[in-house]
C-alpha atoms as a PDB file:
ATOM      1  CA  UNK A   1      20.927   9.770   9.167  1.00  0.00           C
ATOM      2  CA  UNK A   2      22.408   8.610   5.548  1.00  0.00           C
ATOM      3  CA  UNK A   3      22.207  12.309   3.512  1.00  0.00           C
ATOM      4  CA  UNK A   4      19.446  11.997   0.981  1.00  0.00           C
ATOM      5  CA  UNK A   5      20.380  11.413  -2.115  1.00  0.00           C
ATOM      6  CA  UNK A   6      18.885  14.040  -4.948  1.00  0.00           C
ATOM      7  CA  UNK A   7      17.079  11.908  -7.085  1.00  0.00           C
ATOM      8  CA  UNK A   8      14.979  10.760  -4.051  1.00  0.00           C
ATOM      9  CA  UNK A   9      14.180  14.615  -3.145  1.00  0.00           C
ATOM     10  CA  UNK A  10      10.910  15.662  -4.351  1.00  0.00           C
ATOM     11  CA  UNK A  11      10.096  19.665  -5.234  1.00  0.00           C
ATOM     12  CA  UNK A  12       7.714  21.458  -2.439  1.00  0.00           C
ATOM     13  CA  UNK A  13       3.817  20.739  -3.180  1.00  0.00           C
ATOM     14  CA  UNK A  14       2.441  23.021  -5.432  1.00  0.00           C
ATOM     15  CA  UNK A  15      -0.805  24.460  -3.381  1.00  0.00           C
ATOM     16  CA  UNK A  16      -3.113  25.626  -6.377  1.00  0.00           C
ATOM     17  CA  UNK A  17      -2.719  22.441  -8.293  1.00  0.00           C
ATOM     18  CA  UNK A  18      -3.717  20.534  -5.299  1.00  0.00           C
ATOM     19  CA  UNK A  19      -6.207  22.300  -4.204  1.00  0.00           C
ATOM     20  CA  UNK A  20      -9.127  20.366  -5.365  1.00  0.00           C
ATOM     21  CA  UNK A  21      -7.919  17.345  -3.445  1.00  0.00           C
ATOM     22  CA  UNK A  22      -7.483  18.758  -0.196  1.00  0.00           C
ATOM     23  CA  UNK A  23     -10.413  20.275  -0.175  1.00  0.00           C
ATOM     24  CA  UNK A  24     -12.642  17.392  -0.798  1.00  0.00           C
ATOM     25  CA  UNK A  25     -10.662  15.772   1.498  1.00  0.00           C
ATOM     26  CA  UNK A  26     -10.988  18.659   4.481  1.00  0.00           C
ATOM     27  CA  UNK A  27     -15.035  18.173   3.599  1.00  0.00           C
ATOM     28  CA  UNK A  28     -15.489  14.682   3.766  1.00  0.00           C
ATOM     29  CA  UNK A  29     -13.305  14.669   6.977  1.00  0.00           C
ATOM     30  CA  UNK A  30     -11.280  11.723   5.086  1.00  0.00           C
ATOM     31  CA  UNK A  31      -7.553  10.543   5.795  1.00  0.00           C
ATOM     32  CA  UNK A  32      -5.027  10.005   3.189  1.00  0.00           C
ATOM     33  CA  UNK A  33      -1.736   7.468   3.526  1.00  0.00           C
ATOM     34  CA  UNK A  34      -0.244  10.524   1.183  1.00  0.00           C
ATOM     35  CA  UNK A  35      -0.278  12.682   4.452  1.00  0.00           C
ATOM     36  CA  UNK A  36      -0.305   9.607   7.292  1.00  0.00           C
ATOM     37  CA  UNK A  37       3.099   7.988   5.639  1.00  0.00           C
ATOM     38  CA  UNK A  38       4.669  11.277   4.242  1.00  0.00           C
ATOM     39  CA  UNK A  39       4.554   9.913   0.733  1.00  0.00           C
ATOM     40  CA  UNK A  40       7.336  11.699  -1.077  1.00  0.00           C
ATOM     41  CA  UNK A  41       4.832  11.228  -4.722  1.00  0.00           C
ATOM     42  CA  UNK A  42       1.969  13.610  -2.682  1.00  0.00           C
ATOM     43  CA  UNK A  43       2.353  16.161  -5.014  1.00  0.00           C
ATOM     44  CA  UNK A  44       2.625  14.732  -7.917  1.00  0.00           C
ATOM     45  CA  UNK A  45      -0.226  12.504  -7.264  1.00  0.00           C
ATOM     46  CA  UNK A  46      -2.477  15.487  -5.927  1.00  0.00           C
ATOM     47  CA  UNK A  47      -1.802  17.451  -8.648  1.00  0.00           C
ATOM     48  CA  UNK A  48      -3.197  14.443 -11.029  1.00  0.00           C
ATOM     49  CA  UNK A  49      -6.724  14.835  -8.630  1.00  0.00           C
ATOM     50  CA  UNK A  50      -6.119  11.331  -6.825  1.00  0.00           C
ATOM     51  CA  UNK A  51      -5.321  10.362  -3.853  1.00  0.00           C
ATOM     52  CA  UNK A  52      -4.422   6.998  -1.589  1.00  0.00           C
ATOM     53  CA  UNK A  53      -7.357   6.910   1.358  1.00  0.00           C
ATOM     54  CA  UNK A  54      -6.399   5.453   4.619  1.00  0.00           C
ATOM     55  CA  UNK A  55      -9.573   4.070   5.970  1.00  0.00           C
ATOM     56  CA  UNK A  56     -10.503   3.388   9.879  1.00  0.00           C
ATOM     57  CA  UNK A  57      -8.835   6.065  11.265  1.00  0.00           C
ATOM     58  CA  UNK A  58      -5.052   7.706  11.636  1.00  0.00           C
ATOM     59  CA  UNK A  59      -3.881   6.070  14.435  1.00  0.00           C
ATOM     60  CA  UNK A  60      -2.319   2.267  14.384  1.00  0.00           C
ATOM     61  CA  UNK A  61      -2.648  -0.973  16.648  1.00  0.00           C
ATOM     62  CA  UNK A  62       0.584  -2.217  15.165  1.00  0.00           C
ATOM     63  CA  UNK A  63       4.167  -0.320  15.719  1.00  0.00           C
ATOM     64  CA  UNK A  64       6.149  -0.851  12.529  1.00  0.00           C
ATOM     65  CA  UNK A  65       9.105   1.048  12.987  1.00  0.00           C
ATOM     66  CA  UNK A  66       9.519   2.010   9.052  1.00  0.00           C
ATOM     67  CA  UNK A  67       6.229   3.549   9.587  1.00  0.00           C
ATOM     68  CA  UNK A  68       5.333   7.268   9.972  1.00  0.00           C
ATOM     69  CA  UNK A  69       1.750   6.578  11.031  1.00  0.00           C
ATOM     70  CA  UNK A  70       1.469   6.688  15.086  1.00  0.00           C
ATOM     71  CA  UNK A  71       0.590   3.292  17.155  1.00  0.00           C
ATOM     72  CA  UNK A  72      -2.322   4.641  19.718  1.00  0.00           C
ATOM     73  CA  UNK A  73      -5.971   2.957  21.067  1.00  0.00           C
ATOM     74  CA  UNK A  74      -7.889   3.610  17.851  1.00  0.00           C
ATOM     75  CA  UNK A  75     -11.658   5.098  18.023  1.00  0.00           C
ATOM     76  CA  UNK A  76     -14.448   3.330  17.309  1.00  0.00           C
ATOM     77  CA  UNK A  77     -15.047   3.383  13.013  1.00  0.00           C
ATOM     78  CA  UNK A  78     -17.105   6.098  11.395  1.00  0.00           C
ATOM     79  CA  UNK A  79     -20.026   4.578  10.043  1.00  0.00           C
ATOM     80  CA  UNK A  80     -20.419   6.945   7.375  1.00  0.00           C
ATOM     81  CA  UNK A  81     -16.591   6.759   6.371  1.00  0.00           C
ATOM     82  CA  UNK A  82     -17.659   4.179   3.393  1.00  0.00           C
ATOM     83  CA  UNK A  83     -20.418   6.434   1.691  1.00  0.00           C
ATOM     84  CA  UNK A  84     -17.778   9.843   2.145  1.00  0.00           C
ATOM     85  CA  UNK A  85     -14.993   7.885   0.348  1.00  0.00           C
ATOM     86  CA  UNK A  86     -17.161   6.689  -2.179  1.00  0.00           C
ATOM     87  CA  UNK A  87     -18.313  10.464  -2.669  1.00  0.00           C
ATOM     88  CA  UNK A  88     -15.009  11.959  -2.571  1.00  0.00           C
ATOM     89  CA  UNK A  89     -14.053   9.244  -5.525  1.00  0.00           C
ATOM     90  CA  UNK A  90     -17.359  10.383  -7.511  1.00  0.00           C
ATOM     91  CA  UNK A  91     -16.095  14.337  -7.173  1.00  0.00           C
ATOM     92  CA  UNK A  92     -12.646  13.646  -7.664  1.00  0.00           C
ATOM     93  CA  UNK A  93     -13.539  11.804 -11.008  1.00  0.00           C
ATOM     94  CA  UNK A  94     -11.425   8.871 -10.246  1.00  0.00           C
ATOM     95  CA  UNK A  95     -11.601   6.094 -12.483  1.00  0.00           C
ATOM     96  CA  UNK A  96      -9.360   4.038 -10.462  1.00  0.00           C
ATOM     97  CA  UNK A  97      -9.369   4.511  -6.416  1.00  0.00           C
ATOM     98  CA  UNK A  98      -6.729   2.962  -3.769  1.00  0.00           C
ATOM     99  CA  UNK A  99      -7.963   2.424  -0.219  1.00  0.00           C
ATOM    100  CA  UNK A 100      -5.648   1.459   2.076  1.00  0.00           C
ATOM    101  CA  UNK A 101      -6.130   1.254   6.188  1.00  0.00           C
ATOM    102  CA  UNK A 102      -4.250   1.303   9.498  1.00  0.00           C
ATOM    103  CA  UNK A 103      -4.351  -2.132  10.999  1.00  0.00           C
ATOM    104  CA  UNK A 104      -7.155  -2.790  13.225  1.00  0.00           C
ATOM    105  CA  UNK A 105      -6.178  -5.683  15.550  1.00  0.00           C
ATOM    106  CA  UNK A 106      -8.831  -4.869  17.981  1.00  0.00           C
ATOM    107  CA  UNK A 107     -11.655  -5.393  15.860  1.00  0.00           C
ATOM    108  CA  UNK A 108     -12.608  -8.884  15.349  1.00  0.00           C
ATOM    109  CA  UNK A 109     -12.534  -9.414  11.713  1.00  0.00           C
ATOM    110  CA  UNK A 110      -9.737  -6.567  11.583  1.00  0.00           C
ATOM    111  CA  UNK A 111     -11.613  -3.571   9.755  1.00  0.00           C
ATOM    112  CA  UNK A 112     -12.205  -6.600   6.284  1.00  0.00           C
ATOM    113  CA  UNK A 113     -16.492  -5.797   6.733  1.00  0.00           C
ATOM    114  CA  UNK A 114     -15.430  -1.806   6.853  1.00  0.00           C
ATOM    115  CA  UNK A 115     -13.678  -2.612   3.411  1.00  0.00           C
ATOM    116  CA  UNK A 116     -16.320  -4.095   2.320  1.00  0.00           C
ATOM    117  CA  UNK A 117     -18.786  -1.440   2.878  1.00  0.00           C
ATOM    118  CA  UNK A 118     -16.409   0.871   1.202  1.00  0.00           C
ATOM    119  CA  UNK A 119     -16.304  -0.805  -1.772  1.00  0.00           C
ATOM    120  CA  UNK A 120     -20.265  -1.767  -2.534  1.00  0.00           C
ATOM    121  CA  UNK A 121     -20.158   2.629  -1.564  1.00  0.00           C
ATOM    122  CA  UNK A 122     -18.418   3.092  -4.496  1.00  0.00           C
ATOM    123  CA  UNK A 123     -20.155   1.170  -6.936  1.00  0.00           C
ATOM    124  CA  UNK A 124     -23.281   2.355  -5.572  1.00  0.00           C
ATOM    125  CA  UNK A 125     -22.029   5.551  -7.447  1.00  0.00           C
ATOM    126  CA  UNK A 126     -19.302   5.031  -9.577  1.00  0.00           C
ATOM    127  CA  UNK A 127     -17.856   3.014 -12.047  1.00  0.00           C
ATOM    128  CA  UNK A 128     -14.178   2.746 -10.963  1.00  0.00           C
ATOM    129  CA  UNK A 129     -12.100   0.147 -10.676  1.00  0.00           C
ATOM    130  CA  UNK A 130     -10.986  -0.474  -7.116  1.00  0.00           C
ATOM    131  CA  UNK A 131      -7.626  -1.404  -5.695  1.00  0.00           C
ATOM    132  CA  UNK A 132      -7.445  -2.047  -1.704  1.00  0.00           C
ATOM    133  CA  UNK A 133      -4.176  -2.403   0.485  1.00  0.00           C
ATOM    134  CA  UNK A 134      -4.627  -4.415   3.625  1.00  0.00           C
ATOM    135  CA  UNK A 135      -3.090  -5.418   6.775  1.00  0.00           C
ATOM    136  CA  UNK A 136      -3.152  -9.042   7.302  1.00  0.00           C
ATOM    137  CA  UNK A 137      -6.202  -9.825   9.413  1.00  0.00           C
ATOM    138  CA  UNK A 138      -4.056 -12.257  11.066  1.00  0.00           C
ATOM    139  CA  UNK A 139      -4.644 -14.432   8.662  1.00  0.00           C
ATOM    140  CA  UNK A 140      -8.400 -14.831   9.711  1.00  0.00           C
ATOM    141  CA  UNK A 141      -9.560 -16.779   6.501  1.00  0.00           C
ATOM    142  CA  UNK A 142     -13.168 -15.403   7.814  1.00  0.00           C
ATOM    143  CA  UNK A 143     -12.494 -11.839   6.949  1.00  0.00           C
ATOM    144  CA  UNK A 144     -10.282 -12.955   3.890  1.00  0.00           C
ATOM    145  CA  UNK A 145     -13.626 -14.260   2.452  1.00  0.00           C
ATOM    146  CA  UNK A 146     -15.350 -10.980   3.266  1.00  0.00           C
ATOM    147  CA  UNK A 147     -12.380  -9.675   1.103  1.00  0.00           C
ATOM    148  CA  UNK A 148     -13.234 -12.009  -1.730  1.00  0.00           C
ATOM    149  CA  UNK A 149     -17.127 -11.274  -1.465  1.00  0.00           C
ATOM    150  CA  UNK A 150     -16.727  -7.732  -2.447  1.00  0.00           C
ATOM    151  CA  UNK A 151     -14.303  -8.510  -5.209  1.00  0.00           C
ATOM    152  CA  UNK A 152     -12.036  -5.500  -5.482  1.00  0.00           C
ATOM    153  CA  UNK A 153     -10.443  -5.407  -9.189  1.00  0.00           C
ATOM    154  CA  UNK A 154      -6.863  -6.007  -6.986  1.00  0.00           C
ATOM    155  CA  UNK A 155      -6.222  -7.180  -3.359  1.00  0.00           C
ATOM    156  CA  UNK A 156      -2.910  -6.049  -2.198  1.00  0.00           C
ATOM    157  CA  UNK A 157      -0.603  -6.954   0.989  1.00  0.00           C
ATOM    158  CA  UNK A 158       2.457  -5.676   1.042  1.00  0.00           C
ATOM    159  CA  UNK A 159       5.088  -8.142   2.517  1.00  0.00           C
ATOM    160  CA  UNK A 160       7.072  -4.467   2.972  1.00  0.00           C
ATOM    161  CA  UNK A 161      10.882  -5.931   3.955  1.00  0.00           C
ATOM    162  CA  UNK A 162      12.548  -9.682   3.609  1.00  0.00           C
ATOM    163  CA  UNK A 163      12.519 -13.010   5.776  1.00  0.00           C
ATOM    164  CA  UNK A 164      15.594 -11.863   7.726  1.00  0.00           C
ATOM    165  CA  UNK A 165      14.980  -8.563   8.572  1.00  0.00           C
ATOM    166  CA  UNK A 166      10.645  -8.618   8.844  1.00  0.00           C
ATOM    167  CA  UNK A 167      10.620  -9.413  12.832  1.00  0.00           C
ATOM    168  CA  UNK A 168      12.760  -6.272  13.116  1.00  0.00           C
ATOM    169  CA  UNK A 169      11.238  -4.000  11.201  1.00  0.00           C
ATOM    170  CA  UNK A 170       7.853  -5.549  11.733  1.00  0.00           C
ATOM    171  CA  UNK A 171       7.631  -6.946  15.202  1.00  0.00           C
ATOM    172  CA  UNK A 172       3.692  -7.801  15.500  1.00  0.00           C
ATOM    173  CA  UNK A 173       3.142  -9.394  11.875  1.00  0.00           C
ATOM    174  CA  UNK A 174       4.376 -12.720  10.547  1.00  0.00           C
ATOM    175  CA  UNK A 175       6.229 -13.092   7.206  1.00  0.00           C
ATOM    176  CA  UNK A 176       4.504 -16.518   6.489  1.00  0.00           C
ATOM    177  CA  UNK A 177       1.160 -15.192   7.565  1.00  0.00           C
ATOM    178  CA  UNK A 178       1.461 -11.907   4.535  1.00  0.00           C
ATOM    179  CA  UNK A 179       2.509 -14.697   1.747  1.00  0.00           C
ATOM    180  CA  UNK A 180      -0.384 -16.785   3.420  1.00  0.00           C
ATOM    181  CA  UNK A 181      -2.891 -14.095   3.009  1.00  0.00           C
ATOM    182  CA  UNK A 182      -1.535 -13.626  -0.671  1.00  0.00           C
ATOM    183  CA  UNK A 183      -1.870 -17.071  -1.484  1.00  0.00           C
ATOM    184  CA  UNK A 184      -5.050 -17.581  -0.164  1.00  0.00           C
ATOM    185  CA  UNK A 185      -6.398 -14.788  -2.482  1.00  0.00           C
ATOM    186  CA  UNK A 186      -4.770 -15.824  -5.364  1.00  0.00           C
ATOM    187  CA  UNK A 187      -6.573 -19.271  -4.838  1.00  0.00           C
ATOM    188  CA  UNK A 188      -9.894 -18.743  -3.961  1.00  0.00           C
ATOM    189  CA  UNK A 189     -10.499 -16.169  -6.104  1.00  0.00           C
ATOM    190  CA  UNK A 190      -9.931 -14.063  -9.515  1.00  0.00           C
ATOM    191  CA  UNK A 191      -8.920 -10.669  -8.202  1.00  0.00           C
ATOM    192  CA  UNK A 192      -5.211  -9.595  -9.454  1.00  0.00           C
ATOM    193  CA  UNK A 193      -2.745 -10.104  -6.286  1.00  0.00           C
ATOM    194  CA  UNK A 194      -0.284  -7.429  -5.490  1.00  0.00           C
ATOM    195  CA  UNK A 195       2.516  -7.048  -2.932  1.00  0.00           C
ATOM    196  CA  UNK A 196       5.725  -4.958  -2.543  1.00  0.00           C
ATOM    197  CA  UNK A 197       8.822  -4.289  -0.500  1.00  0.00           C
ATOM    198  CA  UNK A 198      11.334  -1.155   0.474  1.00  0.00           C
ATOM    199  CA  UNK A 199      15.025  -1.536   0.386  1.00  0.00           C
ATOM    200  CA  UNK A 200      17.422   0.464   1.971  1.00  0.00           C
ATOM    201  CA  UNK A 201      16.823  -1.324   5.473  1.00  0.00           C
ATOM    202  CA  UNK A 202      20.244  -3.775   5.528  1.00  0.00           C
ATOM    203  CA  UNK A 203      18.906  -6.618   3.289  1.00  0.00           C
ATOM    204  CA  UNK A 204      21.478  -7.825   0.510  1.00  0.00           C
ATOM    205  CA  UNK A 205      20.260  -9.252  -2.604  1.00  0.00           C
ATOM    206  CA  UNK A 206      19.952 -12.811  -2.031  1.00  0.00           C
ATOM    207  CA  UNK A 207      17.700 -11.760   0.759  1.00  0.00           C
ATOM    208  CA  UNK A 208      15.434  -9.863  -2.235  1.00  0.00           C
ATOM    209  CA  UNK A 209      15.910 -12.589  -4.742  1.00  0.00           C
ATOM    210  CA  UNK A 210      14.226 -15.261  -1.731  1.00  0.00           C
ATOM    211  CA  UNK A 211      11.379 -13.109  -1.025  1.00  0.00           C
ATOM    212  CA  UNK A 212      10.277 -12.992  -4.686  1.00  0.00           C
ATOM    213  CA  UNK A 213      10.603 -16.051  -4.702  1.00  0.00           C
ATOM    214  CA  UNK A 214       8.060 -16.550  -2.006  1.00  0.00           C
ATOM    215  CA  UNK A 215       5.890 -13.936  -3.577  1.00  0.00           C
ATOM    216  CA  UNK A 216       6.005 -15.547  -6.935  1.00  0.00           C
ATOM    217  CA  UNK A 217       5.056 -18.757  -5.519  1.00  0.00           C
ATOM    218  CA  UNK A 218       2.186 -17.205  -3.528  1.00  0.00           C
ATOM    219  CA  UNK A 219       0.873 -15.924  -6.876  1.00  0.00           C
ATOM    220  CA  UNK A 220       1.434 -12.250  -6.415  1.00  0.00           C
ATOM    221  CA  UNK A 221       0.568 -10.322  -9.989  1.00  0.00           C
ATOM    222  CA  UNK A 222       2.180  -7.282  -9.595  1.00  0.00           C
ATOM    223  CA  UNK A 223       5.122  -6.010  -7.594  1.00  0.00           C
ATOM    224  CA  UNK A 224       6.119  -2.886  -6.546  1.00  0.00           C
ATOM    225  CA  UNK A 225       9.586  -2.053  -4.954  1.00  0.00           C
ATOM    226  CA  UNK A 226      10.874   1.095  -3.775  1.00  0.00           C
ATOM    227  CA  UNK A 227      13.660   3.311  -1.557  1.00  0.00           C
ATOM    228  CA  UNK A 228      13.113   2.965   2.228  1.00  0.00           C
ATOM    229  CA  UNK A 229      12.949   7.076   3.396  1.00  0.00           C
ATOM    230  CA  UNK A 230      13.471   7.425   7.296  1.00  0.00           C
ATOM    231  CA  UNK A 231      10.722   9.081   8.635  1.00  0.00           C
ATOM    232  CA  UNK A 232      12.627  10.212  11.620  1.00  0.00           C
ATOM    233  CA  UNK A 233      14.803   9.876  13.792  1.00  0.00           C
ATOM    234  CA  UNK A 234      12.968   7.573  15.744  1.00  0.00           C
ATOM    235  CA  UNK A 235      12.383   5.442  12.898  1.00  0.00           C
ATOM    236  CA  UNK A 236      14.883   2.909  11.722  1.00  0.00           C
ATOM    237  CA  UNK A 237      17.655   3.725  10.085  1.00  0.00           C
ATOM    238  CA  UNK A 238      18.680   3.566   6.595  1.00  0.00           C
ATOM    239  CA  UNK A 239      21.355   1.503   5.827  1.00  0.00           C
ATOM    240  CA  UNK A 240      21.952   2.003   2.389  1.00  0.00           C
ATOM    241  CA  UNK A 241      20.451   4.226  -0.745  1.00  0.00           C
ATOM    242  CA  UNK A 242      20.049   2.115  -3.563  1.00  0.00           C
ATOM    243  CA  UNK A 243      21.421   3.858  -6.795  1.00  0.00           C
ATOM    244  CA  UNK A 244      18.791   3.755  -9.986  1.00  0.00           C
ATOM    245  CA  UNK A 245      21.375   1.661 -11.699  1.00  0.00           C
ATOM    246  CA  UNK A 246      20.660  -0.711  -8.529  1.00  0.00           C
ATOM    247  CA  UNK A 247      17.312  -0.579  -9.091  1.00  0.00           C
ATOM    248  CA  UNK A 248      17.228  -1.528 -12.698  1.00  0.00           C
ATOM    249  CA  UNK A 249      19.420  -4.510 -11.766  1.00  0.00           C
ATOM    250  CA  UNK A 250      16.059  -5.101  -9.693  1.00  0.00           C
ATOM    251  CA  UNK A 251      13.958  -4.754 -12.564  1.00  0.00           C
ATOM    252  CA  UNK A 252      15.978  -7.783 -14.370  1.00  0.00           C
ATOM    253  CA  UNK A 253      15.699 -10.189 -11.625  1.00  0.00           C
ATOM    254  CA  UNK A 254      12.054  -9.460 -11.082  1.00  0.00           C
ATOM    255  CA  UNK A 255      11.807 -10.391 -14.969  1.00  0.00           C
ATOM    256  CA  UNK A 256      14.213 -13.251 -14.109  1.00  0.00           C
ATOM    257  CA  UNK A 257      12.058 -14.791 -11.566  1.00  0.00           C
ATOM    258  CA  UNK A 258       8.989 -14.415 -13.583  1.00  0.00           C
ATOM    259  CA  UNK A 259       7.261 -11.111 -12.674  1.00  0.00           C
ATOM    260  CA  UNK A 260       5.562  -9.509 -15.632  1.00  0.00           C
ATOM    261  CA  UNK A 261       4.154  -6.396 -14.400  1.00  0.00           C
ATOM    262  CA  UNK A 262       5.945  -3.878 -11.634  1.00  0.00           C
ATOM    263  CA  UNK A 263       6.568  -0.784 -10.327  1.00  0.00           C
ATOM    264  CA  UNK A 264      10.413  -0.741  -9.263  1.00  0.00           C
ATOM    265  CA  UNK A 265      12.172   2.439  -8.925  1.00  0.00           C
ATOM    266  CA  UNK A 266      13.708   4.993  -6.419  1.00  0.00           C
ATOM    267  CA  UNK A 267      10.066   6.624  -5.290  1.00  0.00           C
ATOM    268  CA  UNK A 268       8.078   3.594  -5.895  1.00  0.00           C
ATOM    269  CA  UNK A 269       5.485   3.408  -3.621  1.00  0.00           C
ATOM    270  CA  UNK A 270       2.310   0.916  -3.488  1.00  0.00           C
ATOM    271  CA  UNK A 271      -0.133   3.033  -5.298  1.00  0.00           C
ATOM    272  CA  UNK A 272       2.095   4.891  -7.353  1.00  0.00           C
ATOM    273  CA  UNK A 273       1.016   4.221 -11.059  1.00  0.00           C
ATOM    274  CA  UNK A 274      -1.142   1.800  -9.922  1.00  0.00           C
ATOM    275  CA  UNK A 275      -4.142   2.311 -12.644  1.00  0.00           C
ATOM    276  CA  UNK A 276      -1.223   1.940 -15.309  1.00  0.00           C
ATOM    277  CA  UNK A 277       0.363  -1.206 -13.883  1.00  0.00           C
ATOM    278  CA  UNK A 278      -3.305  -2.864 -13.478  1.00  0.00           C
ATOM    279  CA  UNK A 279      -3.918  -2.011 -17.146  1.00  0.00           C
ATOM    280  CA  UNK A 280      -0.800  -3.598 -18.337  1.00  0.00           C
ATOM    281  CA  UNK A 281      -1.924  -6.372 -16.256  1.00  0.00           C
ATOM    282  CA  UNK A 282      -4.385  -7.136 -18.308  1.00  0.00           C
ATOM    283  CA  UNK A 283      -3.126  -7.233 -21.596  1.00  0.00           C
END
């Protein structure tokens, strides 16, 4: 394993600052990508009172190997999961939540109703604006328009590595199928489209400069772009640490190829920010 550079090293989580959000967390028996994906912005994001919620339980149908979160048979959904996030969002005074899920391939409209449900629990209650980060249904267009019906402020999909590398890193989804899902979205609906990628996995930069492309063309909205971490040893490998310099150089071909608004940095991950970036959206 590549030695971590010290800009990517994040200072231990400070337990009194984030003790609010664990504990409504511990009480509403509630799951959190922050914990699932070993998010290296945990603290930092705890300590703010928010938090990412991973929805539909903590293990995964799917074996990504970038991905800390186990593959395993997943139990049946908690009913009640919808009204506890929306409560936990109410306590934690959030005006802006981010749900996020495992993927659920053996359900038959992939978890989209249990989104659903989650987000007409939160309005029941609350006034924030609502952000969701979804697998990619296989592309049902069924549970895409269950998606739509419930009209989060922003749908994102995360397209998470290019063309040439996605089968490797992502051996049961489809690279056409995520920019399909996108673009399907982005035209059948008004809710602000968002995607991103890690580097660091062997992918050079005409590799990047295709897939935003694509993205662009599906009519993503925002991007986000960040530092591939390995989560172990049994993960894949890094094969390179991009420098920040790097990742400005990112910044200006994002702008090059059109993108207005993004989060593109070092520990950018797809909720980091996110409230900010929506905002700037639009403007």
């Amino acid at each position: 394993m590549l030695r971590l550079p010290k800009y990517l090293r994040r200072p231990i989580i400070d337990t009194e600052k984030t003790k609010k959000v664990r504990h409504i967390l511990k009480a509403k028996c509630l799951n959190t990508v922050c914990e699932g994906a070993r998010c290296p912005n945990k603290s930092e994001c705890y300590a703010h009172n928010t938090a990412t919620f991973l929805i539909m339980g903590a293990v995964c149908t799917r074996n990504c190997r970038y991905c800390n979160i186990s593959p395993a048979h997943p139990e049946p959904l908690d009913i009640d999961e919808p009204k506890h996030v929306a409560e936990a969002v109410q306590e934690l005074g959030l005006k802006y939540a981010v749900i996020t899920s495992v993927t659920r391939d053996d359900l038959p409209d992939g978890g989209a109703g249990h989104f659903k449900n989650c987000i007409e629990e939160i309005r029941k209650i609350s006034d924030a604006k609502i952000e969701i980060l979804t697998p990619d249904f296989k592309g049902n267009k069924h549970s895409l328009d269950t998606i739509i019906a419930a009209f989060p402020e922003v749908f994102n999909h995360n397209i998470e590595t290019v063309r040439r590398i996605f089968k490797t890193a992502r051996p049961l989804g489809d690279y056409d199928c995520s920019l399909g899902v996108l673009q399907y979205i982005k035209e059948n609906s008004s809710i602000v489209t968002k995607s991103g990628l890690m580097v660091g996995l062997g992918e050079n930069l005409e590799d990047i400069e295709e897939t935003l492309i694509d993205l662009k063309k599906s009519g993503v909205d925002i991007l986000t772009i960040g530092q591939y971490i390995q989560p172990s040893k049994l993960h894949l490998k890094v094969a390179k640490y991009y420098t920040p310099d790097e990742f400005e150089n990112l910044k200006n071909l994002a702008r090059k190829i059109g993108f207005k608004n993004f989060q593109i940095g070092p520990l950018v991950r797809s909720s980091y920010h996110a409230k900010n970036t929506f905002e700037n959206c639009l403007k």
